[in-house]
Protein backbone atom coordinates (compact mmCIF):
# COMPACT_ATOMS: atom_id res chain seq x y z
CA UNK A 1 -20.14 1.90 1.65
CA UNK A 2 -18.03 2.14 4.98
CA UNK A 3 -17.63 5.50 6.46
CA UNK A 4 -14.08 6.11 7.26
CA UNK A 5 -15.02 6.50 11.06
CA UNK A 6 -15.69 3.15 11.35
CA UNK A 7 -12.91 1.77 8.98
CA UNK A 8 -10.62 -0.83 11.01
CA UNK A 9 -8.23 -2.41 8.77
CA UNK A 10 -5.48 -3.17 11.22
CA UNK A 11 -4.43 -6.71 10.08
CA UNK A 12 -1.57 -7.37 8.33
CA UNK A 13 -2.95 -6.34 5.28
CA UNK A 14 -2.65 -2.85 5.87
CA UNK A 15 -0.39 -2.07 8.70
CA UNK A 16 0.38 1.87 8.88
CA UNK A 17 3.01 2.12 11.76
CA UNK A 18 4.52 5.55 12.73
CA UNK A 19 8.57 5.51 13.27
CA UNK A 20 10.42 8.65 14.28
CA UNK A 21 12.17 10.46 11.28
CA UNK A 22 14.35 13.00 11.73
CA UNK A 23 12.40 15.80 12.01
CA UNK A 24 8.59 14.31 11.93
CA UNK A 25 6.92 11.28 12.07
CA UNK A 26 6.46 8.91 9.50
CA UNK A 27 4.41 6.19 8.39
CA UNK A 28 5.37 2.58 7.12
CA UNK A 29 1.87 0.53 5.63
CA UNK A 30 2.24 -2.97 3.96
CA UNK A 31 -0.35 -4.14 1.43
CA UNK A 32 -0.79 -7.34 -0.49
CA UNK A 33 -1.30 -7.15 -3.94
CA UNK A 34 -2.92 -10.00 -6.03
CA UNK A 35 -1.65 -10.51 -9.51
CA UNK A 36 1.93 -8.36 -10.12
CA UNK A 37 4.26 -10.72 -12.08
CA UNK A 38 6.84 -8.77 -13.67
CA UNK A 39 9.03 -5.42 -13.16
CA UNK A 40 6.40 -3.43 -15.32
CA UNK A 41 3.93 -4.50 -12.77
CA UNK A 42 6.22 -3.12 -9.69
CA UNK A 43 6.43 0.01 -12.18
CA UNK A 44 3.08 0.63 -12.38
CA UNK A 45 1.97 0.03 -9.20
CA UNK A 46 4.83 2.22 -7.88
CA UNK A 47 3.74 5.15 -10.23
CA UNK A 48 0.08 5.14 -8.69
CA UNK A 49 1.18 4.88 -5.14
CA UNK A 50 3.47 7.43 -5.69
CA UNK A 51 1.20 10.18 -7.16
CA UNK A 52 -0.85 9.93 -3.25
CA UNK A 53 -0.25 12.61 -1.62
CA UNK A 54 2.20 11.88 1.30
CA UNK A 55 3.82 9.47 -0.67
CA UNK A 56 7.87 9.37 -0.09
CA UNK A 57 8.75 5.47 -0.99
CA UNK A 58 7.49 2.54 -2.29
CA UNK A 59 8.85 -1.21 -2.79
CA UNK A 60 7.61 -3.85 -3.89
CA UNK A 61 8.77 -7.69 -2.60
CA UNK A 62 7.31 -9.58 -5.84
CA UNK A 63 5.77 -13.40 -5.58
CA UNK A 64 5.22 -13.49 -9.17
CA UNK A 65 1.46 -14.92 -10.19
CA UNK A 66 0.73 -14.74 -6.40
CA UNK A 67 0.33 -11.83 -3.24
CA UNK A 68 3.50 -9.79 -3.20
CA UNK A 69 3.84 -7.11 -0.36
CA UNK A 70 4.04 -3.60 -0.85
CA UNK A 71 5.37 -1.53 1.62
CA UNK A 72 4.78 2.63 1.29
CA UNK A 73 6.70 4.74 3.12
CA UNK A 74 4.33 7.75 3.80
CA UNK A 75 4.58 11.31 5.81
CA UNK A 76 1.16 11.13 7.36
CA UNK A 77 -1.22 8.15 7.50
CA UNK A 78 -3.15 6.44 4.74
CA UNK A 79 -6.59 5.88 3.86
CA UNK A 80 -6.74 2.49 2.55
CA UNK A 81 -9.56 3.09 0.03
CA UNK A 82 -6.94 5.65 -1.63
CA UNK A 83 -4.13 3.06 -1.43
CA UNK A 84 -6.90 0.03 -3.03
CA UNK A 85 -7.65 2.63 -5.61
CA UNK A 86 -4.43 3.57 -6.43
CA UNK A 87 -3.62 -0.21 -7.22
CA UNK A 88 -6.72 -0.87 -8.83
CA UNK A 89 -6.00 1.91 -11.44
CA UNK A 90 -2.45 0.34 -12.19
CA UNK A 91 -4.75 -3.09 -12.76
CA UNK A 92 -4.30 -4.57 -9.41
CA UNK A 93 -6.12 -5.61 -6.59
CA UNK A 94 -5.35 -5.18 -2.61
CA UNK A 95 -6.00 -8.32 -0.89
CA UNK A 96 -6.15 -9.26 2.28
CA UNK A 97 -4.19 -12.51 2.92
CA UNK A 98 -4.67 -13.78 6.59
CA UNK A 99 -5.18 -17.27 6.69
């Protein structure tokens, strides 16, 4: 198991990336998630993501039977075990995709 001290996941599989709000900052991370191939999918995956705490927004850009990218719109940064297990509980699996 990884402690999260040593955790570096900064490829484009999970890309947290602070933008100015208007009052505080906020966080934009981009997953890829193997196997979504319908709008129940996005639902469910949605539904997990959005029970983390922090959680403000979540869309989905489906490539149905392949990777499509999720993008969660956050109000503090993400651990990515809690985003892999969030997607794993709606029956989906974080990938990473690089080539």
């Amino acid at each position: 198991m990884q402690s999260d001290a040593s955790f570096d996941n900064s490829g484009p599989a999970h890309q947290p990336t602070p933008h100015e709000g208007t009052d505080m900052t906020h966080f934009k991370t981009t997953v890829h998630v193997d196997g979504m191939t319908c709008g129940h999918c996005i639902a469910a995956v949605t539904e997990e993501l959005e029970s983390l705490d922090g959680v403000e927004e979540v869309s989905v850009d489906l490539n149905a039977g392949g990777i499509s990218e999720v993008t969660i719109d956050s109000d503090r940064k993400l651990k990515h075990e809690a985003i892999s297990e969030a997607v794993a509980e709606a029956g989906y699996l974080v990938v990473d995709n690089r080539a």
